[in-house]
N, C-alpha and C. Protein backbone atom coordinates (compact mmCIF):
# COMPACT_ATOMS: atom_id res chain seq x y z
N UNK A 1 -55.03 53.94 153.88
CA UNK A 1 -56.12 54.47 153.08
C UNK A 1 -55.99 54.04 151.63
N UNK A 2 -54.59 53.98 151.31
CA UNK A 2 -54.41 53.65 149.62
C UNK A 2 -55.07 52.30 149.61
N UNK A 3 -54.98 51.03 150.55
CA UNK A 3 -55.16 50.09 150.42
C UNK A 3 -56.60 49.84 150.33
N UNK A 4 -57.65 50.63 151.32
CA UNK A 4 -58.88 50.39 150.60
C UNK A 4 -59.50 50.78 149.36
N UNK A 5 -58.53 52.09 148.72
CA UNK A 5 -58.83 52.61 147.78
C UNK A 5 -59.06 51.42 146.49
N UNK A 6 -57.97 50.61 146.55
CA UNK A 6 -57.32 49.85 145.81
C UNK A 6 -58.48 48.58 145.62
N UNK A 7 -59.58 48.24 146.59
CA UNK A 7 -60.55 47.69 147.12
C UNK A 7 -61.69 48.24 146.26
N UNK A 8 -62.13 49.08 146.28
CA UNK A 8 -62.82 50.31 145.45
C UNK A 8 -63.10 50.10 144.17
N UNK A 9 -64.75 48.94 144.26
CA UNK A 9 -65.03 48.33 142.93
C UNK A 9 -65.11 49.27 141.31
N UNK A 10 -64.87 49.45 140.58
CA UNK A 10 -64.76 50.59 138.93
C UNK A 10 -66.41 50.83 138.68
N UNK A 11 -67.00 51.97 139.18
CA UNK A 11 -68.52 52.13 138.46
C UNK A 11 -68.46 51.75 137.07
N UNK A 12 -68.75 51.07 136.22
CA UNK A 12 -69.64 50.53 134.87
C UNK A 12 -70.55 51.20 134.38
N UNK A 13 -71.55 51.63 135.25
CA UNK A 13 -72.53 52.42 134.92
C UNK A 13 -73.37 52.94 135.69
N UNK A 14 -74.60 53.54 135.53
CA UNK A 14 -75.59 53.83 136.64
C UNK A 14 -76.91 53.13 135.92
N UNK A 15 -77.74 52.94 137.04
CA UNK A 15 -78.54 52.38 136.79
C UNK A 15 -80.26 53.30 137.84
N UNK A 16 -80.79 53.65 136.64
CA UNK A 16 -81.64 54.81 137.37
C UNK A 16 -82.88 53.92 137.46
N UNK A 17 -83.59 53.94 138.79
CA UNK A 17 -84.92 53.11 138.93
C UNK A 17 -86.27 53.72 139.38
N UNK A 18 -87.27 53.75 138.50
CA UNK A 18 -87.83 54.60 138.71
C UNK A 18 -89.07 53.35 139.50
N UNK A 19 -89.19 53.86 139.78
CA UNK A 19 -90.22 53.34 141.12
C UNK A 19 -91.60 53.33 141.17
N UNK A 20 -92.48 53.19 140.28
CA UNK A 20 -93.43 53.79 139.42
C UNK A 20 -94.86 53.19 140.74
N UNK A 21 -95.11 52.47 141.19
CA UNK A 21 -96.00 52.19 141.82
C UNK A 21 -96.42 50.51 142.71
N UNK A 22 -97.18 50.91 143.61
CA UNK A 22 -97.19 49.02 144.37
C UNK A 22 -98.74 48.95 143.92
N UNK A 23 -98.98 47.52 143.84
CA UNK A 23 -100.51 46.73 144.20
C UNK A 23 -100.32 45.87 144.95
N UNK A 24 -101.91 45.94 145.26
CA UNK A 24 -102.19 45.08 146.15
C UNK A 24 -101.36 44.32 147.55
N UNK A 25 -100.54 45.72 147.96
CA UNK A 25 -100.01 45.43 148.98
C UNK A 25 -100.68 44.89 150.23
N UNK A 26 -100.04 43.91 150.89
CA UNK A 26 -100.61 43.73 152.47
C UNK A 26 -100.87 44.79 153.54
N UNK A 27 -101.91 44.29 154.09
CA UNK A 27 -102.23 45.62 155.18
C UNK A 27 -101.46 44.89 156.61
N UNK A 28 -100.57 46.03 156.65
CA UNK A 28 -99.65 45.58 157.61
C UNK A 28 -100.11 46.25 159.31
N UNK A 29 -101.05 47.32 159.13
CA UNK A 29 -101.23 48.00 160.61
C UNK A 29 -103.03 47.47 160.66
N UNK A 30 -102.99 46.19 161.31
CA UNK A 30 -104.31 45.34 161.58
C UNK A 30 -105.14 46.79 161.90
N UNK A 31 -104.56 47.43 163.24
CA UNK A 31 -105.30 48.55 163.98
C UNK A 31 -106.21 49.46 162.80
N UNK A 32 -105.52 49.55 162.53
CA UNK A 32 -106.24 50.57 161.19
C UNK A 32 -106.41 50.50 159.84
N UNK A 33 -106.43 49.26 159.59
CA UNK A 33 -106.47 48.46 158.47
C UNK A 33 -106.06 49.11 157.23
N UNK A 34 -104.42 49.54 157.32
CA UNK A 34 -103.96 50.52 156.45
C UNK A 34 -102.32 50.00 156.50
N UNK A 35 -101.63 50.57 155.39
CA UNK A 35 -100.26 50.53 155.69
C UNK A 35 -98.94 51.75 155.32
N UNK A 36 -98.54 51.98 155.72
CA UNK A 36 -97.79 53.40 155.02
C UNK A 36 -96.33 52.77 154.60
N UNK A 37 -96.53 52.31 153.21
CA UNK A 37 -95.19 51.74 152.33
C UNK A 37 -94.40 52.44 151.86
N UNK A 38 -93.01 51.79 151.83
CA UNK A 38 -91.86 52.76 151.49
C UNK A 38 -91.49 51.32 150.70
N UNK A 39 -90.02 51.61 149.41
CA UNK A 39 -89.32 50.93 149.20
C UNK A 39 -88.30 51.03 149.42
N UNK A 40 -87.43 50.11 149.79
CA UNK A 40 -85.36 50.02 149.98
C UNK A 40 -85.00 49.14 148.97
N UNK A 41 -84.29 49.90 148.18
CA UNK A 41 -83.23 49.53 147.24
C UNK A 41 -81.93 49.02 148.04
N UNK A 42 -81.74 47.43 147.47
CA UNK A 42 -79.46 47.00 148.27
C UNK A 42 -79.23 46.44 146.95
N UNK A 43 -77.94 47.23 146.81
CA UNK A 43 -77.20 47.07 145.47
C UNK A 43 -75.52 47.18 146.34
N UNK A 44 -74.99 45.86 147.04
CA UNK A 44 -73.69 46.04 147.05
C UNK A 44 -73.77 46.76 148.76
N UNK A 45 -73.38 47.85 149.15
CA UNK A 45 -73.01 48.63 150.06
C UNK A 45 -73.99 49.54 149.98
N UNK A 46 -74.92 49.98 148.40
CA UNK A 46 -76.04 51.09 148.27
C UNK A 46 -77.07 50.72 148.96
N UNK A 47 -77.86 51.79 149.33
CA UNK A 47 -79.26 51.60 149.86
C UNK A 47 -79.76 52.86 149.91
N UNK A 48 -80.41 52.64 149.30
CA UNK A 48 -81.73 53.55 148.81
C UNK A 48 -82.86 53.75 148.84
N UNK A 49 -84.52 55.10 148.98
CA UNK A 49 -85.52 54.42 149.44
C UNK A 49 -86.35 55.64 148.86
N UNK A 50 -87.40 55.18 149.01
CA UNK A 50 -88.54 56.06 148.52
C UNK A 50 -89.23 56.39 149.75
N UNK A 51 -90.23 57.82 149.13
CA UNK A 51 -90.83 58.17 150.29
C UNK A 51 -91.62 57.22 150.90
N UNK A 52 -92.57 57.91 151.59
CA UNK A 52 -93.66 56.68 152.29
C UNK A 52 -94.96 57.67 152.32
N UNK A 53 -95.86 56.38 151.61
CA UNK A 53 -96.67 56.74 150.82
C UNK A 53 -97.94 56.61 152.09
N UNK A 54 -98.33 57.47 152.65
CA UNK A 54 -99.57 57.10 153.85
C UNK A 54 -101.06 56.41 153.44
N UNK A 55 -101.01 55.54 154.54
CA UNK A 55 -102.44 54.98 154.24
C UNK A 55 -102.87 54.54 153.45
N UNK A 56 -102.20 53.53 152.44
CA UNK A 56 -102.45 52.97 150.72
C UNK A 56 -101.59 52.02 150.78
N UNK A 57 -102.30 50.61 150.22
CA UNK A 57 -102.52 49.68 149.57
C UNK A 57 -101.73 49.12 148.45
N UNK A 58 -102.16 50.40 147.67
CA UNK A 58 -102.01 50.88 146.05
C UNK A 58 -100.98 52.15 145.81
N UNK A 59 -100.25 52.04 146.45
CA UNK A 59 -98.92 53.59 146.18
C UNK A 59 -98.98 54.01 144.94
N UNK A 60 -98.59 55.19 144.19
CA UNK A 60 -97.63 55.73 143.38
C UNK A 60 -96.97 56.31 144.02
N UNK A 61 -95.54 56.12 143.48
CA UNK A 61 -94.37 56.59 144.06
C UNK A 61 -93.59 57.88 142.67
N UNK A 62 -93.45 57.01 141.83
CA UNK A 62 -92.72 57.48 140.85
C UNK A 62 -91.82 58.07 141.01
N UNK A 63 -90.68 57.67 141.60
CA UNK A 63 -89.76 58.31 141.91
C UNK A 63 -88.37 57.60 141.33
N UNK A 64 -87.73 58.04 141.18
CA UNK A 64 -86.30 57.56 140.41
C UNK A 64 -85.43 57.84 141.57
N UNK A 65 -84.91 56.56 141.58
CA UNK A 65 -83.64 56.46 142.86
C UNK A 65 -82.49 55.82 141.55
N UNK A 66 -80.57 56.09 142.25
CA UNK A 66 -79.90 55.78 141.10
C UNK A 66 -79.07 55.12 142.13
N UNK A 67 -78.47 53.99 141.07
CA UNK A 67 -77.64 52.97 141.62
C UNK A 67 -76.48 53.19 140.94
N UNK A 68 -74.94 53.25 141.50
CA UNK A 68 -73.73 52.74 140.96
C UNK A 68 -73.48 51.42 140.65
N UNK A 69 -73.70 51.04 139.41
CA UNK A 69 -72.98 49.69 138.66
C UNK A 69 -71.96 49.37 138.83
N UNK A 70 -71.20 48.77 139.94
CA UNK A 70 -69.84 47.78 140.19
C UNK A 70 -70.07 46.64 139.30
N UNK A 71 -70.97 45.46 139.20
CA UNK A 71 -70.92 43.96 138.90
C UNK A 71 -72.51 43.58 138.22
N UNK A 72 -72.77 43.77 136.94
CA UNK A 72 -73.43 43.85 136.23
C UNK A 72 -74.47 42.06 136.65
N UNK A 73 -73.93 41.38 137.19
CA UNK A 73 -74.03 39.86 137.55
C UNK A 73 -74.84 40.23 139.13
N UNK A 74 -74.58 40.97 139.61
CA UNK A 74 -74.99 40.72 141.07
C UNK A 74 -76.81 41.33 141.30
N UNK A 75 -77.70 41.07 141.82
CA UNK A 75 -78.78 41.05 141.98
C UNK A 75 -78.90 42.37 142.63
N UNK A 76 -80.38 43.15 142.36
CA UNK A 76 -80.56 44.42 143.31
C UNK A 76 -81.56 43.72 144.16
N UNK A 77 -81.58 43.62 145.40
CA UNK A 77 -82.86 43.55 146.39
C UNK A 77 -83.61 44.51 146.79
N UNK A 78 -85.18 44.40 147.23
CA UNK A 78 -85.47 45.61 146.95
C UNK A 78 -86.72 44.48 147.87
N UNK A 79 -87.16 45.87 149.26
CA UNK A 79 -87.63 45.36 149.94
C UNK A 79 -88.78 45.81 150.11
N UNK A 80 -90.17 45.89 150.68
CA UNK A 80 -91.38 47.28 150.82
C UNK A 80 -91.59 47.30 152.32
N UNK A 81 -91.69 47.94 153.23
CA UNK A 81 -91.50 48.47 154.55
C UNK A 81 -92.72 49.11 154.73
N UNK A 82 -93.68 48.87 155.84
CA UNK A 82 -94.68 49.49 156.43
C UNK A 82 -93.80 50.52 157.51
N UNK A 83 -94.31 52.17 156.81
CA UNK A 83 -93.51 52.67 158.60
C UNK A 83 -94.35 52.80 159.63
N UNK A 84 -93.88 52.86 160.92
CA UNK A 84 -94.05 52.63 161.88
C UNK A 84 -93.70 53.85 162.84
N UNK A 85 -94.37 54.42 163.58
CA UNK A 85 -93.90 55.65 164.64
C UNK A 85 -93.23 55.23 165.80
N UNK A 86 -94.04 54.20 166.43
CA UNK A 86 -93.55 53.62 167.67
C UNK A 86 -92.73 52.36 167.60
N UNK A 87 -92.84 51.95 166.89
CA UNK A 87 -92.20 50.05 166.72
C UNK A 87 -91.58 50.52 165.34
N UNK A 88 -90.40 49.19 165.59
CA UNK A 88 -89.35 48.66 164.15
C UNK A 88 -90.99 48.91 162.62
N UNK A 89 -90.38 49.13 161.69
CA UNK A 89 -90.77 49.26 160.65
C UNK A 89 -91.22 47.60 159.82
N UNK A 90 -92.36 47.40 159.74
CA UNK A 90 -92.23 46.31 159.19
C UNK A 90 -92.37 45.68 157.64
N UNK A 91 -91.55 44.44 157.81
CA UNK A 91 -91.60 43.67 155.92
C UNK A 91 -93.10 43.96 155.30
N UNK A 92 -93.26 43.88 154.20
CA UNK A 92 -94.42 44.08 153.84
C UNK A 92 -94.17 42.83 152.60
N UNK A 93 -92.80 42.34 152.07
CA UNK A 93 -92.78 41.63 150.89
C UNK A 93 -91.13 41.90 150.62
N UNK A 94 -90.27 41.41 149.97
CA UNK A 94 -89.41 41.26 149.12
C UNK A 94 -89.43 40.34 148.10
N UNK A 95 -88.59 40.68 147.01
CA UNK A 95 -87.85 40.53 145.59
C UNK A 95 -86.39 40.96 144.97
N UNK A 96 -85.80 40.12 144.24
CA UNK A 96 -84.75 41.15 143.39
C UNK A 96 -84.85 40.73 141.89
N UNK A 97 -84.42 41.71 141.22
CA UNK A 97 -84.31 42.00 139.97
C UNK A 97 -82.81 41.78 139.44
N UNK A 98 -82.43 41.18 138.41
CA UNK A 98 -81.11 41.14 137.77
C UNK A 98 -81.19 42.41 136.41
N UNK A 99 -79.76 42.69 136.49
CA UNK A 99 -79.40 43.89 136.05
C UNK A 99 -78.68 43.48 134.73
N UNK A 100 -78.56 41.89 134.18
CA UNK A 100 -77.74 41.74 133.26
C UNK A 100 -78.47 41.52 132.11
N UNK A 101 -79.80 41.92 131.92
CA UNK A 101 -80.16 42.20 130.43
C UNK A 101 -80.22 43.21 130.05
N UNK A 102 -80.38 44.14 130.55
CA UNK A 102 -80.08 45.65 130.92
C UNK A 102 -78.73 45.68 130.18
N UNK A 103 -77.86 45.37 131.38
CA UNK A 103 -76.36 45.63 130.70
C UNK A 103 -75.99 45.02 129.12
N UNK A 104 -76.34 44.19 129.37
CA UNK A 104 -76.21 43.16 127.97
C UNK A 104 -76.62 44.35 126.67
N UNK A 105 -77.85 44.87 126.98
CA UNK A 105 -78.83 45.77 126.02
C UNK A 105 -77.75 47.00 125.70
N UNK A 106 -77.54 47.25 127.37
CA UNK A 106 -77.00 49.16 127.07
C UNK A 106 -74.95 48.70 126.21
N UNK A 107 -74.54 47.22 126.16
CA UNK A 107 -73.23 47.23 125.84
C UNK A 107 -73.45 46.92 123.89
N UNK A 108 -74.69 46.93 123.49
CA UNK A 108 -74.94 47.26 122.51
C UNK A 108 -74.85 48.59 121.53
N UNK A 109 -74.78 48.46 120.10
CA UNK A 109 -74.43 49.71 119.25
C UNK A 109 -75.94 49.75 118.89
N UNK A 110 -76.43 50.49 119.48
CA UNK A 110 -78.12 50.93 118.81
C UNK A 110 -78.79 52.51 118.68
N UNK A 111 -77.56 52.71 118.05
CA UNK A 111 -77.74 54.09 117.50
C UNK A 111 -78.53 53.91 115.92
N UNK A 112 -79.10 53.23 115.71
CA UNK A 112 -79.46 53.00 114.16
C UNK A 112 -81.16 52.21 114.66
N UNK A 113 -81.47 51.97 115.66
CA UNK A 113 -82.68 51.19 115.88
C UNK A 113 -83.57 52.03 116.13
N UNK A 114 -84.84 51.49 115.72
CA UNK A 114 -85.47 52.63 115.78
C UNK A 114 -86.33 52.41 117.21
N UNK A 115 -86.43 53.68 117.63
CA UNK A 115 -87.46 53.97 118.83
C UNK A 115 -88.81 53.03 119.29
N UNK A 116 -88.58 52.73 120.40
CA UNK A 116 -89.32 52.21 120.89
C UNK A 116 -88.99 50.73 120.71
N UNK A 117 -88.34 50.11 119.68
CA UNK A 117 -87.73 48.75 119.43
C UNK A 117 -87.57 48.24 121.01
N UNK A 118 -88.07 46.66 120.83
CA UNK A 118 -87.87 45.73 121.94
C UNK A 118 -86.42 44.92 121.54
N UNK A 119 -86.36 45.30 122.61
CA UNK A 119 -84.82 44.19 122.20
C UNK A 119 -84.76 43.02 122.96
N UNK A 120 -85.14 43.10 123.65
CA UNK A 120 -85.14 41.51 124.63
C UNK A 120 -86.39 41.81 125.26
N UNK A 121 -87.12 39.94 125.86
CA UNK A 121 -88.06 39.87 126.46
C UNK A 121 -87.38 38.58 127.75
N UNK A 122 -87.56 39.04 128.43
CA UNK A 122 -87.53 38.19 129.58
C UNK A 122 -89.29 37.50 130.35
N UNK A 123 -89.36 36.12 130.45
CA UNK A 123 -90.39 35.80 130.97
C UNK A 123 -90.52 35.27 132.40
N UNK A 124 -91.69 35.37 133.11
CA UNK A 124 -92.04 35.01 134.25
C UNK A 124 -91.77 33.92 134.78
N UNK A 125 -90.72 32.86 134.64
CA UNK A 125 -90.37 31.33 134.51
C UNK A 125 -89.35 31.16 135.70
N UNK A 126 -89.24 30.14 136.45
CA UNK A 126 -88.43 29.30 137.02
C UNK A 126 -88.36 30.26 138.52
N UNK A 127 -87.16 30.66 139.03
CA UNK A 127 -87.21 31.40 140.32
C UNK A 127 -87.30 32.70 140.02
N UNK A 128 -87.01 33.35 139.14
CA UNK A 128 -87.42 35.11 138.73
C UNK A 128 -88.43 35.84 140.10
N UNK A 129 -88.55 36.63 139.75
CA UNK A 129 -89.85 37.35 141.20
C UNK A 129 -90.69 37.97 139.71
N UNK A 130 -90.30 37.58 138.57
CA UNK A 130 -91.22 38.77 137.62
C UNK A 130 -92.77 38.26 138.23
N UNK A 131 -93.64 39.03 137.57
CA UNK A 131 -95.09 38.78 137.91
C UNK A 131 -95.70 39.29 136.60
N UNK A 132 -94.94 39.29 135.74
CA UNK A 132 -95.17 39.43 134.26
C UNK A 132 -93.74 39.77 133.18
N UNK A 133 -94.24 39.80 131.91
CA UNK A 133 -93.04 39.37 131.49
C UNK A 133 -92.80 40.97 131.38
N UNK A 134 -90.95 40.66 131.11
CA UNK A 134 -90.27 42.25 130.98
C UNK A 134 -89.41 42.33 130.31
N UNK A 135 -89.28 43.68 129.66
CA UNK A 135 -89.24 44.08 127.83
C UNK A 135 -87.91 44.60 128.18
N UNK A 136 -86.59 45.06 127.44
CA UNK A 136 -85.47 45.99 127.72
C UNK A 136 -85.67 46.47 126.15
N UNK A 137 -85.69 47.78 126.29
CA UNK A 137 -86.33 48.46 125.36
C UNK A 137 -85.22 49.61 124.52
N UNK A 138 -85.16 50.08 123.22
CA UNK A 138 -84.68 51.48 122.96
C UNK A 138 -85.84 52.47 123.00
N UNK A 139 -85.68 53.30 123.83
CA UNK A 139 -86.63 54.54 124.49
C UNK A 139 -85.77 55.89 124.68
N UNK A 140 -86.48 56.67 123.34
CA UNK A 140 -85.75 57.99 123.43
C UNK A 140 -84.31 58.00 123.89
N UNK A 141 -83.64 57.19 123.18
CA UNK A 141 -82.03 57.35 122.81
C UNK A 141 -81.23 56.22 124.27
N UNK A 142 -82.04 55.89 124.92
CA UNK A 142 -82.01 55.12 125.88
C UNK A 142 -82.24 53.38 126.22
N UNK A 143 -81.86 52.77 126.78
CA UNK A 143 -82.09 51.37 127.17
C UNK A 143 -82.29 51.21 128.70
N UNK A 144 -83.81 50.81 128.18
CA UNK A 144 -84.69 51.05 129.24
C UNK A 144 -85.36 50.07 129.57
N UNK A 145 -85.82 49.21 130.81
CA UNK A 145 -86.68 47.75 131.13
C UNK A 145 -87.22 48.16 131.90
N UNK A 146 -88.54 47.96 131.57
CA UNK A 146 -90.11 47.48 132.87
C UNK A 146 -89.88 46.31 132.90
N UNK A 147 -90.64 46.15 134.55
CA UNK A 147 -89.94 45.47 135.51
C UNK A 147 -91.48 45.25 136.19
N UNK A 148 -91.97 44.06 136.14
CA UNK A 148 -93.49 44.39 137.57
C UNK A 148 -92.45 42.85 138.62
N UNK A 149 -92.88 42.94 139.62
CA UNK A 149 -91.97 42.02 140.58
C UNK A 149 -93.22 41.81 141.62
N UNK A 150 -93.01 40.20 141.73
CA UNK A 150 -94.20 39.95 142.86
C UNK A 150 -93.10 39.81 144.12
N UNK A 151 -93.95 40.26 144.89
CA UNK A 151 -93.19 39.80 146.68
C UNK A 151 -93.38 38.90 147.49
N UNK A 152 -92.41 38.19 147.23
CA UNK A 152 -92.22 37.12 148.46
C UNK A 152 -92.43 37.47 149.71
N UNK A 153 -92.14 36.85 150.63
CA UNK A 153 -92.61 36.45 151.91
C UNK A 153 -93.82 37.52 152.64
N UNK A 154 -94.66 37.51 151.27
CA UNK A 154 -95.88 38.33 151.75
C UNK A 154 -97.08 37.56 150.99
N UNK A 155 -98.04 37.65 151.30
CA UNK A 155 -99.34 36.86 150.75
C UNK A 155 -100.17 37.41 149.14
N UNK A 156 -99.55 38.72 149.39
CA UNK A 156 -99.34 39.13 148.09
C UNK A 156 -99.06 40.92 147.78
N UNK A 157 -98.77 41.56 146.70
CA UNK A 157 -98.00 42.29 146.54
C UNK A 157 -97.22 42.55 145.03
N UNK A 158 -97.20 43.41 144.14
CA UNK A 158 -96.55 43.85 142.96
C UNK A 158 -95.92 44.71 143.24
N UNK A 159 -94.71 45.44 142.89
CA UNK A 159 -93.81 46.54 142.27
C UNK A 159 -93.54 46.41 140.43
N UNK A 160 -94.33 47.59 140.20
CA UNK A 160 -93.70 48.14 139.31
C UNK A 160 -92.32 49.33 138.86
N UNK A 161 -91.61 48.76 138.29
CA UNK A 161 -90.35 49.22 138.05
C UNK A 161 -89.81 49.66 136.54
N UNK A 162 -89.52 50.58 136.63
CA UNK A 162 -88.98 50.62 135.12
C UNK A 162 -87.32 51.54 135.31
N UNK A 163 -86.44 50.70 134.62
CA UNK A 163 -85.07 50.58 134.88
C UNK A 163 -84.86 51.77 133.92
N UNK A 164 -83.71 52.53 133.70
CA UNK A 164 -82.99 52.80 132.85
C UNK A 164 -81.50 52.90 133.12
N UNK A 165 -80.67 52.81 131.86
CA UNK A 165 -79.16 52.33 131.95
C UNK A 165 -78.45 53.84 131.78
N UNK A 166 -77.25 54.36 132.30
CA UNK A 166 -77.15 55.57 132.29
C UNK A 166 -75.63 54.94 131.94
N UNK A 167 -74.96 55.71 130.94
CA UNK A 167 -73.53 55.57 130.51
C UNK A 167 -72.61 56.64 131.55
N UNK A 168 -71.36 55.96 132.00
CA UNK A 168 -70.67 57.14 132.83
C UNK A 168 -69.93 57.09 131.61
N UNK A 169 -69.05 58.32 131.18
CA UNK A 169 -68.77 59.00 130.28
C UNK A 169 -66.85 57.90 130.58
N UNK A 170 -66.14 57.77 129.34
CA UNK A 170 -64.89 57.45 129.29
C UNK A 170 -65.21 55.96 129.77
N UNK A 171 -66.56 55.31 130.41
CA UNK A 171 -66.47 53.54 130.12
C UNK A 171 -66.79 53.44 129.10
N UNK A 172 -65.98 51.78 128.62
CA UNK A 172 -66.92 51.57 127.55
C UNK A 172 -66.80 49.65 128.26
N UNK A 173 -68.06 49.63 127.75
CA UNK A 173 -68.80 48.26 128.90
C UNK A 173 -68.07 47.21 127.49
């Protein structure tokens, strides 16, 4: 047991995701020309998910799911799922988001900046999934990034996301 302990990546931080809403999702149940979307968060070994939103297109979710920060470098995937009663649950789209401007932002001293300050802009360029550009922000004492993400292997599809960085107490990044 000591030995997997020893395995047992050091949390860094948390990383809280609030889940704010989908567009223009695919209609995944032909029959009823509807889809009932959920999202799954994979961060590492985590997995995480939001409710499921019936019969919509267009979700709000707004829900905040939280991730343990092992490897500030490694990608969150994050998938959208039509559920299903009788049959496997199906893809509706995937994307992932990188977590290292975020970190970059929250290993900053910005106790002196003022509110609402942008601190970095990340743009829609090269392989990214953005589907617009995204801000990492100081927000009410916090470092915080919106996030909109288009989905791949779907015909089309947005998540909006807005990150925030949560300090575990005694790290210092």
């Amino acid at each position: 047991m000591a030995a997997a302990a020893a395995h047992k990546e050091e949390v860094i931080g948390k990383l809280n995701v609030r889940v704010v809403r989908g567009s223009n999702l695919i209609i995944a149940d032909p029959l009823t020309h509807t889809s009932d979307p959920y999202v799954v968060l994979c961060y590492g070994s985590q997995k995480v998910k939001t409710s499921v939103q019936k019969k919509n297109s267009n979700p709000v979710w707004n829900e905040v799911l939280q991730l343990a920060v092992t490897n500030p470098t490694k990608p969150v995937k994050l998938e959208v799922f039509d559920e299903d009663k009788f049959t496997a649950d199906d893809s509706m789209g995937v994307a992932e988001f990188n977590i290292t401007d975020i970190y970059d932002a929250a290993k900053l001293d910005l106790k002196h900046v003022t509110d609402g300050a942008r601190i970095k802009t990340i743009y829609p360029v090269g392989v990214n999934y953005l589907g617009a550009e995204s801000n990492v922000s100081w927000k009410n004492g916090k470092v915080v990034q919106d996030i909109t993400l288009k989905l791949t292997k779907a015909d089309s599809g947005l998540i909006v996301l807005q990150l925030e960085w949560v300090h575990v107490p005694g790290v210092t990044l």
